[in-house]
C-alpha atoms as a PDB file:
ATOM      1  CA  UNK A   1       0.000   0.000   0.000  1.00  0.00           C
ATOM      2  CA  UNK A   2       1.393   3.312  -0.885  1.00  0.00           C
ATOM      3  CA  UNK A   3       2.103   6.067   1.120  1.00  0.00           C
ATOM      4  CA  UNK A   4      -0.733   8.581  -0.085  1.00  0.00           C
ATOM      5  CA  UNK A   5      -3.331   5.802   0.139  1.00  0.00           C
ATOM      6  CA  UNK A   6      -2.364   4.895   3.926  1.00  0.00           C
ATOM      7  CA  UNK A   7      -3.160   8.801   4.605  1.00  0.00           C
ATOM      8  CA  UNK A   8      -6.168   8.783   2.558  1.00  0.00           C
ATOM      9  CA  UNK A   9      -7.684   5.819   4.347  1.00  0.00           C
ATOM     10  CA  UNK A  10      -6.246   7.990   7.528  1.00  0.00           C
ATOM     11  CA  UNK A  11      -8.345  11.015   6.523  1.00  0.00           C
ATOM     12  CA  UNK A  12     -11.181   9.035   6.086  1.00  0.00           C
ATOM     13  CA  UNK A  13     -11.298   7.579   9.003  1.00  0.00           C
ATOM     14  CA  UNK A  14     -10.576  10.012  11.049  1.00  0.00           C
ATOM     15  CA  UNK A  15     -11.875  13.035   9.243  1.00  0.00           C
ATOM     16  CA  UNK A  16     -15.449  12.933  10.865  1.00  0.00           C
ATOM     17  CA  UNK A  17     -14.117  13.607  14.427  1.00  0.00           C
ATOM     18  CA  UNK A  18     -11.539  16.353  13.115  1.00  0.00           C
ATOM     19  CA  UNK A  19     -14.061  18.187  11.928  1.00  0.00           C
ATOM     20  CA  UNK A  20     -16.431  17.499  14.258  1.00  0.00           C
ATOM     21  CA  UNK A  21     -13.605  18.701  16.861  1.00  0.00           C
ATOM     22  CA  UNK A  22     -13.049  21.890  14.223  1.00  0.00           C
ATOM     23  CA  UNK A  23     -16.812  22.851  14.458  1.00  0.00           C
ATOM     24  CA  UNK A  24     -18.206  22.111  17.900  1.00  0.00           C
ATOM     25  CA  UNK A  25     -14.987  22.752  20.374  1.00  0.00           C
ATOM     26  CA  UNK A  26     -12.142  24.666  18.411  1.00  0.00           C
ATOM     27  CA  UNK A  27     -14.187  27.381  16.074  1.00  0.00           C
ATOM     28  CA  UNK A  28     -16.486  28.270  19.131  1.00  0.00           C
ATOM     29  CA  UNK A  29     -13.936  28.515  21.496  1.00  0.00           C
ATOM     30  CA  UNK A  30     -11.694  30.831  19.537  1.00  0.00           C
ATOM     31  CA  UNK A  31     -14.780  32.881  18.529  1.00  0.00           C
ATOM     32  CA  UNK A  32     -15.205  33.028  22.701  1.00  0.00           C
ATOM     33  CA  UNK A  33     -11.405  34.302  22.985  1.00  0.00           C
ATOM     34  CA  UNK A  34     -11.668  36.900  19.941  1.00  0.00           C
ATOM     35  CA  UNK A  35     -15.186  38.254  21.545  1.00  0.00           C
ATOM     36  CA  UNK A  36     -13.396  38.413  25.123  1.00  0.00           C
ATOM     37  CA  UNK A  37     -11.141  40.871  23.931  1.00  0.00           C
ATOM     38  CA  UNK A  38     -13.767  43.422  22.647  1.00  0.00           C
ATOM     39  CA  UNK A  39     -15.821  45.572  25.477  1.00  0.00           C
ATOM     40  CA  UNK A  40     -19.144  46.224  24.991  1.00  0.00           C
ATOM     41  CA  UNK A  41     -19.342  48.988  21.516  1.00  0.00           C
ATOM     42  CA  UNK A  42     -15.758  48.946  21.326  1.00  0.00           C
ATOM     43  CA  UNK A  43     -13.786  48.595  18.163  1.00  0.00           C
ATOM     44  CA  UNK A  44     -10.286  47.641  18.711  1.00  0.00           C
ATOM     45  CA  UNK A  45      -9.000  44.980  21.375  1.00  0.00           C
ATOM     46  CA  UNK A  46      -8.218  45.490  25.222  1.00  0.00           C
ATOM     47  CA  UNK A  47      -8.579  43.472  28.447  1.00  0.00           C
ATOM     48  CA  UNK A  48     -11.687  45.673  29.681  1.00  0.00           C
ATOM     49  CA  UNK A  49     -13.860  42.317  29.838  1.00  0.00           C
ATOM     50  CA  UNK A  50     -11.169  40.373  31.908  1.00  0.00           C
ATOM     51  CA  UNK A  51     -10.877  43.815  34.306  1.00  0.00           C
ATOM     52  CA  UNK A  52     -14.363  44.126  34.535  1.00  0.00           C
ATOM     53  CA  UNK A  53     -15.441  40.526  35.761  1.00  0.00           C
ATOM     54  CA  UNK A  54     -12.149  40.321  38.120  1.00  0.00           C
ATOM     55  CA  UNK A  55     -13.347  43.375  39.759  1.00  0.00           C
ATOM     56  CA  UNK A  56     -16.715  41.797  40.304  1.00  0.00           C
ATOM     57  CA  UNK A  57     -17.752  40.331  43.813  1.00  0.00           C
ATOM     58  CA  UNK A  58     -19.920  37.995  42.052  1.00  0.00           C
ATOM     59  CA  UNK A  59     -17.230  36.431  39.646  1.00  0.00           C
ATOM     60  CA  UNK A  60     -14.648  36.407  42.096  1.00  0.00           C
ATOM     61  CA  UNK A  61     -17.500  34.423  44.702  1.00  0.00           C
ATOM     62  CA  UNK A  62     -18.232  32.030  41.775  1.00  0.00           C
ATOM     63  CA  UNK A  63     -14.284  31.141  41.711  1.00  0.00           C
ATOM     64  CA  UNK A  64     -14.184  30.678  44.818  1.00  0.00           C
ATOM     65  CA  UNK A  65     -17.643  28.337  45.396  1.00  0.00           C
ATOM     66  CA  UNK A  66     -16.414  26.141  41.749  1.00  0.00           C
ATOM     67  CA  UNK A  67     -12.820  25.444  43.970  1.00  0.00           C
ATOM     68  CA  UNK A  68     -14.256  24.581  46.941  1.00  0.00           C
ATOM     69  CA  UNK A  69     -16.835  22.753  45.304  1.00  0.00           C
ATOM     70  CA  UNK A  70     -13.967  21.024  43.098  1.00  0.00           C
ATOM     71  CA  UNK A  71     -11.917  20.132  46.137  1.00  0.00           C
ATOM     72  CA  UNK A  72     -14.696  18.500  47.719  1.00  0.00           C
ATOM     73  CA  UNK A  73     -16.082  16.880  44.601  1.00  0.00           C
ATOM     74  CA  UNK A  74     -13.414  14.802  42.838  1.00  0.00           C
ATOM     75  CA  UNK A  75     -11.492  12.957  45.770  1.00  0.00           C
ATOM     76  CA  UNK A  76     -15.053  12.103  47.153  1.00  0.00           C
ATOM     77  CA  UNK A  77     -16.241  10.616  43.745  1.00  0.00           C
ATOM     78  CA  UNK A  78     -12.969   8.787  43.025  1.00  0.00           C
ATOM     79  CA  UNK A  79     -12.291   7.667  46.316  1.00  0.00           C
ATOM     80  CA  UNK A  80     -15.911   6.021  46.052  1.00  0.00           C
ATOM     81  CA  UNK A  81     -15.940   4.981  42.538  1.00  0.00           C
ATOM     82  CA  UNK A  82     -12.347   3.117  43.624  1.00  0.00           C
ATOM     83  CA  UNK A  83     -14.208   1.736  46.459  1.00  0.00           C
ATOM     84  CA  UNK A  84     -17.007   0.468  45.100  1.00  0.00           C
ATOM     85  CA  UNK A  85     -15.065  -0.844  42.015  1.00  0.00           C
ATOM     86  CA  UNK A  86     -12.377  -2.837  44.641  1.00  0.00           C
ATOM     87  CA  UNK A  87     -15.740  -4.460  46.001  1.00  0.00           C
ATOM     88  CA  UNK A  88     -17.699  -5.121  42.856  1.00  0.00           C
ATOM     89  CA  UNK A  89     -13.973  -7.305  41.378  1.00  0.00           C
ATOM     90  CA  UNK A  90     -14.677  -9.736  43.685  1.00  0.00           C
ATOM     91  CA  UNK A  91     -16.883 -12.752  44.078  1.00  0.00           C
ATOM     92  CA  UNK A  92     -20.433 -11.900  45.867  1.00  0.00           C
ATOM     93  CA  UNK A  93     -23.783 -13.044  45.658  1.00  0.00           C
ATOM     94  CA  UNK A  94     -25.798 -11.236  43.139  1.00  0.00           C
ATOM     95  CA  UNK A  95     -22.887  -8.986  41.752  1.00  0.00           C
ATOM     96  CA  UNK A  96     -24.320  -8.615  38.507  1.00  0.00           C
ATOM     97  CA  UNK A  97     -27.584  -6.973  40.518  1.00  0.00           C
ATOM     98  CA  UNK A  98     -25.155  -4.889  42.764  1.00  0.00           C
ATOM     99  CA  UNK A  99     -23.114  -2.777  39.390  1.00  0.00           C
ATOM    100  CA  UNK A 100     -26.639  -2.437  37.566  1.00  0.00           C
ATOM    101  CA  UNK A 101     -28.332  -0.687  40.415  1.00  0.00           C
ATOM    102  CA  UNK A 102     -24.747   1.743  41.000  1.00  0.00           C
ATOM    103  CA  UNK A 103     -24.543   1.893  36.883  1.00  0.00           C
ATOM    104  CA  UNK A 104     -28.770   2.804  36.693  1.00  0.00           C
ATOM    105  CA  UNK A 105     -28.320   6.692  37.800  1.00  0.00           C
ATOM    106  CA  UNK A 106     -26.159   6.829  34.718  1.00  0.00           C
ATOM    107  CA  UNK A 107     -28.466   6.172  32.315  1.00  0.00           C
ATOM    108  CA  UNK A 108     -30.767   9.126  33.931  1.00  0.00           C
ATOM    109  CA  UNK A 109     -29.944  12.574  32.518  1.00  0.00           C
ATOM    110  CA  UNK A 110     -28.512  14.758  34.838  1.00  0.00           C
ATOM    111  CA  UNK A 111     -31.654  17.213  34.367  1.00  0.00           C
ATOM    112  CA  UNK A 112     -34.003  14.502  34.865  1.00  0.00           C
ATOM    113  CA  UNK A 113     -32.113  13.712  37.973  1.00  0.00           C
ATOM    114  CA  UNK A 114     -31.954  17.268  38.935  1.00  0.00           C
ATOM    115  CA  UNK A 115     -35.571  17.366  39.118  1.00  0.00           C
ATOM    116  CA  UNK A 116     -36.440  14.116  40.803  1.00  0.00           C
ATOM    117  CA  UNK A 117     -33.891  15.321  43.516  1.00  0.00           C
ATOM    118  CA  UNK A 118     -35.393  18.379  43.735  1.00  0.00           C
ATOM    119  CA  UNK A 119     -39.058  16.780  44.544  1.00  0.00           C
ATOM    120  CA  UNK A 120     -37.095  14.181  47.005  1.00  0.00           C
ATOM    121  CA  UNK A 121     -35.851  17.445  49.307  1.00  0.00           C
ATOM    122  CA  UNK A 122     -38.222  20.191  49.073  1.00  0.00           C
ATOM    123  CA  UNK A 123     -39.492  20.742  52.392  1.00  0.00           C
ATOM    124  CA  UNK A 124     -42.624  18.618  52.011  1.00  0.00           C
ATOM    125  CA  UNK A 125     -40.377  16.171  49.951  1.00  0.00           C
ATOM    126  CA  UNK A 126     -39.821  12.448  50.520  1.00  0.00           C
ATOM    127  CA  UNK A 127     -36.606  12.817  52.520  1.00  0.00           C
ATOM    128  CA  UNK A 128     -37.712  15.821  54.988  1.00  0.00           C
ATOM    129  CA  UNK A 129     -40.652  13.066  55.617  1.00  0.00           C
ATOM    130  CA  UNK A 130     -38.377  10.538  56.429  1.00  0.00           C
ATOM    131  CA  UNK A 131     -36.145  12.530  58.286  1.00  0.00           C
ATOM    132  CA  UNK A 132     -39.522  13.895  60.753  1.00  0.00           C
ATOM    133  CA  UNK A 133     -40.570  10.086  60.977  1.00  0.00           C
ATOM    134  CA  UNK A 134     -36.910   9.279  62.502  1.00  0.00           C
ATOM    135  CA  UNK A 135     -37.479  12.228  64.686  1.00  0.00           C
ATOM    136  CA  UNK A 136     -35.148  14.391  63.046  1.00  0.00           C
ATOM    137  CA  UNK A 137     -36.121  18.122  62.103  1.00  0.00           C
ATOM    138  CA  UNK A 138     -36.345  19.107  58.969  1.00  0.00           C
ATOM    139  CA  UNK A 139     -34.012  20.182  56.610  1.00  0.00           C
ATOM    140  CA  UNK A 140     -33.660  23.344  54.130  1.00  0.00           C
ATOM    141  CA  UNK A 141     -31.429  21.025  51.885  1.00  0.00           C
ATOM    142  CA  UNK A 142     -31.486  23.467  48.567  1.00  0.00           C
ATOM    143  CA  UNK A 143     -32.514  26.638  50.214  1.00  0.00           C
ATOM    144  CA  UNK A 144     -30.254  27.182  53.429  1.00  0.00           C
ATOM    145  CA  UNK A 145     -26.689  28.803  52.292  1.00  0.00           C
ATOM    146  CA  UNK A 146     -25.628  25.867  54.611  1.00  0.00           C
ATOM    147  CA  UNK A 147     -26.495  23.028  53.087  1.00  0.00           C
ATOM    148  CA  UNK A 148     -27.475  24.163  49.347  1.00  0.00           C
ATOM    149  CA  UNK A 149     -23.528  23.463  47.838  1.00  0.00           C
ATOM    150  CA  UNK A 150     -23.504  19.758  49.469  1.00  0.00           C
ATOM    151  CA  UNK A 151     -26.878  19.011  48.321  1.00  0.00           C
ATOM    152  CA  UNK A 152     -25.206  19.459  44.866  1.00  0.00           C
ATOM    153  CA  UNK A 153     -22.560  17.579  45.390  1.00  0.00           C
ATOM    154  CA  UNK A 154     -24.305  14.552  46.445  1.00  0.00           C
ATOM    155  CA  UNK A 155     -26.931  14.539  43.633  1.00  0.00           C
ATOM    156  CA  UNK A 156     -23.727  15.286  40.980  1.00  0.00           C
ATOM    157  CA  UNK A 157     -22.111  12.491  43.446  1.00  0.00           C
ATOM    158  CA  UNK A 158     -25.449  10.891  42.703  1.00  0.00           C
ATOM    159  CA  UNK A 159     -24.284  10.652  38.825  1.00  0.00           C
ATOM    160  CA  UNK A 160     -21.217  10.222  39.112  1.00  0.00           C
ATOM    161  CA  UNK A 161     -19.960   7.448  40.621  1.00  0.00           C
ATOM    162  CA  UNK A 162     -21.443   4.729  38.948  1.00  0.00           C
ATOM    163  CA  UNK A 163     -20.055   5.958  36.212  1.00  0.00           C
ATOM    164  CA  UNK A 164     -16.562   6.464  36.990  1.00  0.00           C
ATOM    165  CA  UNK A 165     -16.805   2.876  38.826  1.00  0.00           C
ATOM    166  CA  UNK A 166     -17.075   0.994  35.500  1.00  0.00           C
ATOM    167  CA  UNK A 167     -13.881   2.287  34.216  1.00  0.00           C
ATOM    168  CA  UNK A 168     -11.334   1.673  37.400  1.00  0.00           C
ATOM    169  CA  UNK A 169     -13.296  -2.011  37.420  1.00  0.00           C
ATOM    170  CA  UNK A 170     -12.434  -2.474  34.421  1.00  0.00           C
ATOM    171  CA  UNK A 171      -9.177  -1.306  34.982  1.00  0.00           C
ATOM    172  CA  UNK A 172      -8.703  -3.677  38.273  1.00  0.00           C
ATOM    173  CA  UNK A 173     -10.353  -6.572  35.878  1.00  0.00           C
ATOM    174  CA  UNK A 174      -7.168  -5.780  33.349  1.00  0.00           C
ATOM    175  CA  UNK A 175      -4.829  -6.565  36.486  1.00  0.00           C
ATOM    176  CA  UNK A 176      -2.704  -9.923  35.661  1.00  0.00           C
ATOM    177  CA  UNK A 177      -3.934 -11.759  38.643  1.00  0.00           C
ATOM    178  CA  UNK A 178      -0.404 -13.633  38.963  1.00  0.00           C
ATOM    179  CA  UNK A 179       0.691 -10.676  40.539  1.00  0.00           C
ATOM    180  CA  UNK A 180      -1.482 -10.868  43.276  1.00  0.00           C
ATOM    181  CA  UNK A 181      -0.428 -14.743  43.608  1.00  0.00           C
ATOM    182  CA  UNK A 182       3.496 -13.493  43.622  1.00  0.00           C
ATOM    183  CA  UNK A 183       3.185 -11.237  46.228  1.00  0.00           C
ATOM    184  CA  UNK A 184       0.792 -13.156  48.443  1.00  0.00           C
ATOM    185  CA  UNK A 185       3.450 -15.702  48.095  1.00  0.00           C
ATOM    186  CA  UNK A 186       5.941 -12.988  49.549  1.00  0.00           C
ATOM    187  CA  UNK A 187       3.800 -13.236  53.021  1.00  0.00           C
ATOM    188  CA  UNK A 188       1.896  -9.603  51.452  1.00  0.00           C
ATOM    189  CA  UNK A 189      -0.950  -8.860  53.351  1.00  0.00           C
ATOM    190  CA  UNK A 190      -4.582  -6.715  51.402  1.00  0.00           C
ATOM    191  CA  UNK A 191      -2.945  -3.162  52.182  1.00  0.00           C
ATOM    192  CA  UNK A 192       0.252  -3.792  50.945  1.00  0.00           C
ATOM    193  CA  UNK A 193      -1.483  -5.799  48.245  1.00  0.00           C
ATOM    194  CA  UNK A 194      -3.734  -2.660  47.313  1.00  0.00           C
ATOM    195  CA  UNK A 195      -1.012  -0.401  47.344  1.00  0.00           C
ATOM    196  CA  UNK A 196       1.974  -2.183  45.877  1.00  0.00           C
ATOM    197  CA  UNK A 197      -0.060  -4.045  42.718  1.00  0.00           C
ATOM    198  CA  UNK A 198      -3.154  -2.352  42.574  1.00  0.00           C
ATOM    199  CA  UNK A 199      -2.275   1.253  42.622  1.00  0.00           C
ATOM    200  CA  UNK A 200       0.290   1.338  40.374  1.00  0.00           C
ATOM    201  CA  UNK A 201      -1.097  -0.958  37.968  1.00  0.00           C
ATOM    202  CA  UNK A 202      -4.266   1.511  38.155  1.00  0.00           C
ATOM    203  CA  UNK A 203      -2.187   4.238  37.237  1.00  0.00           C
ATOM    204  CA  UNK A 204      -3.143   5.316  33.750  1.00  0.00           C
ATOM    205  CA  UNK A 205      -6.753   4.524  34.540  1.00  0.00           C
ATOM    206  CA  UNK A 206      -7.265   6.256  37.734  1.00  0.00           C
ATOM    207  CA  UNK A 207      -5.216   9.077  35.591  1.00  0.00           C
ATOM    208  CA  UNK A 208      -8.144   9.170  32.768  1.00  0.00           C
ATOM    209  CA  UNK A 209     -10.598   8.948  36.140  1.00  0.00           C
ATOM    210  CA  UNK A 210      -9.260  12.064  37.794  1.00  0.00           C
ATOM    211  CA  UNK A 211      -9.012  14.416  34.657  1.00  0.00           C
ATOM    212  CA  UNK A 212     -12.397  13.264  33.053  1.00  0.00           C
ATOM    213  CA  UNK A 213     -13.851  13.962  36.354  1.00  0.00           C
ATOM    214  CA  UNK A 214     -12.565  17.130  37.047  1.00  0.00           C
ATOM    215  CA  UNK A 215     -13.648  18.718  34.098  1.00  0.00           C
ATOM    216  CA  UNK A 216     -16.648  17.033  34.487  1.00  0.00           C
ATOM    217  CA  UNK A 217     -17.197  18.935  37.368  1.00  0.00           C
ATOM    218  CA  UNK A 218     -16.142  22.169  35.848  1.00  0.00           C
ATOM    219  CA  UNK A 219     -18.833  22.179  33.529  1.00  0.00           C
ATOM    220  CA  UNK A 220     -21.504  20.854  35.388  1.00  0.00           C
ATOM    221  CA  UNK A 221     -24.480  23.295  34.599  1.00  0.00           C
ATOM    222  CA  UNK A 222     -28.028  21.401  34.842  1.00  0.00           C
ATOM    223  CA  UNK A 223     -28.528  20.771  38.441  1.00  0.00           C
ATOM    224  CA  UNK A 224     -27.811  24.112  39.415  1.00  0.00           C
ATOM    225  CA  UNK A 225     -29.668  26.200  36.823  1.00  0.00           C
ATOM    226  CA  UNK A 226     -32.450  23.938  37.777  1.00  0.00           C
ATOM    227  CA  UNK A 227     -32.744  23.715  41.482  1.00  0.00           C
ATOM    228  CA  UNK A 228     -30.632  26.596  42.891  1.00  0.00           C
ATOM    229  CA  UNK A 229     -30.012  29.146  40.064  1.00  0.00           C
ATOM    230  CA  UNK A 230     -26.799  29.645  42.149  1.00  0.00           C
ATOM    231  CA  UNK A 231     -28.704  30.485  45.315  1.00  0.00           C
ATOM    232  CA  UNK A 232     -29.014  30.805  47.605  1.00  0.00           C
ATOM    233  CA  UNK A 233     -26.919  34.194  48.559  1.00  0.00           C
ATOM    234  CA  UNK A 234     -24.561  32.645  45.636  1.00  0.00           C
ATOM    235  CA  UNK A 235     -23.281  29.593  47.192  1.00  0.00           C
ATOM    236  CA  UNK A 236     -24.260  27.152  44.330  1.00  0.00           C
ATOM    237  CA  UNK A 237     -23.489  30.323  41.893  1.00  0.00           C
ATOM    238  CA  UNK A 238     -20.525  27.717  39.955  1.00  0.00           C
ATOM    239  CA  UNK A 239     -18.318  29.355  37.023  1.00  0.00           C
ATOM    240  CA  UNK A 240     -20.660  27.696  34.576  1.00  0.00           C
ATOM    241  CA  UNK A 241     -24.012  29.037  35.961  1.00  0.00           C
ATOM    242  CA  UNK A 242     -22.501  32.555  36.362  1.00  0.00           C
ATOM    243  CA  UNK A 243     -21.180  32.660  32.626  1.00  0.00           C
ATOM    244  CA  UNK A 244     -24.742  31.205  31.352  1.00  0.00           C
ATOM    245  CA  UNK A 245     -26.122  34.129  33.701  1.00  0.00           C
ATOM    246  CA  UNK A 246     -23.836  36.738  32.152  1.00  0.00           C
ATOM    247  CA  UNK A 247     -24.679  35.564  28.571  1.00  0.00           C
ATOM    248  CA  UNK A 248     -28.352  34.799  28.641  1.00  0.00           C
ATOM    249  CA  UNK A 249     -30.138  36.369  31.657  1.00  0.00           C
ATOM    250  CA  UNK A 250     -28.043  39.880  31.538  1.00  0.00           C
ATOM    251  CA  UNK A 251     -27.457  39.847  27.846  1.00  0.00           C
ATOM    252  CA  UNK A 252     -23.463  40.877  28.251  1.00  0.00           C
ATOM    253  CA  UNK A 253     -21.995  38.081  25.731  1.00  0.00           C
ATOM    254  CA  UNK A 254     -18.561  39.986  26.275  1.00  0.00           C
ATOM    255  CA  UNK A 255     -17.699  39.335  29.993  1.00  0.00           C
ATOM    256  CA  UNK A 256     -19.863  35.540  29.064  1.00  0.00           C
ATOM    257  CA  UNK A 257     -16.705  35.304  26.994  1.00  0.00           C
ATOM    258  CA  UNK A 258     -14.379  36.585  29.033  1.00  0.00           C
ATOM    259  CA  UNK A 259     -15.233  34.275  31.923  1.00  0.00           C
ATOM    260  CA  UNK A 260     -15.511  31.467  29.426  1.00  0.00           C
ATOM    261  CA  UNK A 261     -11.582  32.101  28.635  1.00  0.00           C
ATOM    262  CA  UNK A 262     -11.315  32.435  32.284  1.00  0.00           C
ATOM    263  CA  UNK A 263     -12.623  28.874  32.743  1.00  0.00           C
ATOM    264  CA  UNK A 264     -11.217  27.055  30.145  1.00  0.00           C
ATOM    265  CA  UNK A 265      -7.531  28.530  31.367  1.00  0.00           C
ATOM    266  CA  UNK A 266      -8.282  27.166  35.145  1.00  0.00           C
ATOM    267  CA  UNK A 267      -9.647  23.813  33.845  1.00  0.00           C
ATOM    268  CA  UNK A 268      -6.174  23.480  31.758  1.00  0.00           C
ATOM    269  CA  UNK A 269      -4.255  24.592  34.699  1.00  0.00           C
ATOM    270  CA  UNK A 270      -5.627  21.820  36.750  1.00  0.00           C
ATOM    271  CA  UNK A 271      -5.103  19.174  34.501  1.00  0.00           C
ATOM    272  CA  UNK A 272      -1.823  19.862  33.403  1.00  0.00           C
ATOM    273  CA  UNK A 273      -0.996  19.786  37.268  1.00  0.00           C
ATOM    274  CA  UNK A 274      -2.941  16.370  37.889  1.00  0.00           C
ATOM    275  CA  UNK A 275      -0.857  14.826  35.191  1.00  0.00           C
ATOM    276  CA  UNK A 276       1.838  16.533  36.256  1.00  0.00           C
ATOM    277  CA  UNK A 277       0.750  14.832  39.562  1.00  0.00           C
ATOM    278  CA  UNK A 278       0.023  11.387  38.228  1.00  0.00           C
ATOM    279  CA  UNK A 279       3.016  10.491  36.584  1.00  0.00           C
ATOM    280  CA  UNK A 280       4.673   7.249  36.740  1.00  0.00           C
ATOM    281  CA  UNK A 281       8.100   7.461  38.897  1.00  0.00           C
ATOM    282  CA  UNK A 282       9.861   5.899  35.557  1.00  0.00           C
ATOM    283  CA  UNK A 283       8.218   8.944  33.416  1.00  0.00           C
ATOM    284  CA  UNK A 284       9.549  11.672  35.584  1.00  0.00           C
ATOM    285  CA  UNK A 285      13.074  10.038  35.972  1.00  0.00           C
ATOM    286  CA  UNK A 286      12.913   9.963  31.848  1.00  0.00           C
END
């Protein structure tokens, strides 16, 4: 086979995602950039946008909520998804039963699920009534500043999990299980097991796990447009809510923009410095 057919079976194969990639992420998100740089009726380029929203309380609040909301977020959903994957690789009675019922919120979009959570804690909701009938008081689970931000995070949690579970199981599945034999052999007890087979061989996956996640949670829109709207007092008001408030509710596409750049730079940041982070002690001595 020649060299120009190779690249045009190449092209064909792959031309569908380039310019998928082109259309729906690149082209939009340079138009974003380019628009960030022009102020409202302004005809040549300055950083007026990136001024503006950095001097705002409310942009520099929704920062600070989408970090500690990120901080909390990941390590909770990994550190579950890795624990419910560790338990669902071994042999127990109805497993196949157990991994559909953590896989099912999955398959629910996460506006559907918004809304069914929402019903399940208003205040007259199904989990307020449980929580009275265990003599509990009730809770203001989307409407107290309190509470509001971790109500989020456990119905995103909610979504979550299951789904980052299938791919560290079947990373743990991918595990030669000789090596487990060698170093129970070596007198190697479940903790030293975990951490001296499982982790490392986990690596790459739990690598793919941690940045998929994270900007996963960086973009995570639905459930709070729907149930909070960022409220209340802004403690649900995430990057992604305030630039779809800035953009659609208050008409000013140019700080939307701006704050757009602003996001996509932060989510980079973080990922460079999780694989940064994650690499393999043989990579970084390369």
């Amino acid at each position: 086979m020649t060299r120009s057919r190779k690249m045009m079976i190449l092209l064909m194969f792959l031309g569908p995602t380039l310019a998928a990639v082109i259309v729906l992420r690149l082209w939009p998100a340079s138009m974003a950039m380019l628009e960030s740089l022009y102020a409202p009726r302004a005809q040549t380029m300055s950083f007026e946008n990136y001024t503006y929203i950095f001097g705002d309380p409310l942009f520099q609040k929704s920062i600070m909520v989408t970090l500690i909301y990120s901080i909390i977020v990941n390590p909770l959903q990994i550190a579950i998804a890795l624990a419910l994957a560790l338990l669902l690789n071994v042999s127990i009675p109805l497993i196949g039963l157990w991994r559909t019922l953590i896989l099912l919120p999955v398959a629910i979009p996460q506006s559907v699920s918004a809304v069914v959570w929402g019903i399940g804690l208003r205040p007259d909701g199904p989990v307020n009534g449980l929580l009275v009938a265990l003599g509990l008081g009730e809770q203001r689970f989307l409407t107290s500043p309190d509470q509001a931000l971790g109500s989020i995070i456990l119905i995103v949690s909610w979504i979550g999990i299951g789904y980052w579970m299938t791919f560290l199981l079947a990373g743990l599945q991918d595990i030669p299980k000789s090596l487990y034999e060698a170093i129970r052999i070596d007198g190697a007890n479940r903790w030293q097991q975990f951490r001296y087979i499982t982790l490392p061989q986990l690596r790459r996956t739990l690598t793919f796990v941690l940045v998929a996640n994270t900007v996963s949670n960086f973009l995570v829109f639905a459930p709070v447009q729907i149930l909070t709207q960022g409220g209340p007092q802004g403690t649900t008001n995430l990057i992604m809510n305030d630039i779809y408030t800035r953009g659609f509710v208050w008409g000013d596409a140019s700080s939307a923009s701006a704050a757009t750049v602003v996001l996509v730079s932060l989510v980079l940041l973080v990922v460079l410095m999780q694989f940064r982070l994650m690499r393999a002690p043989e990579d970084k001595a390369a």
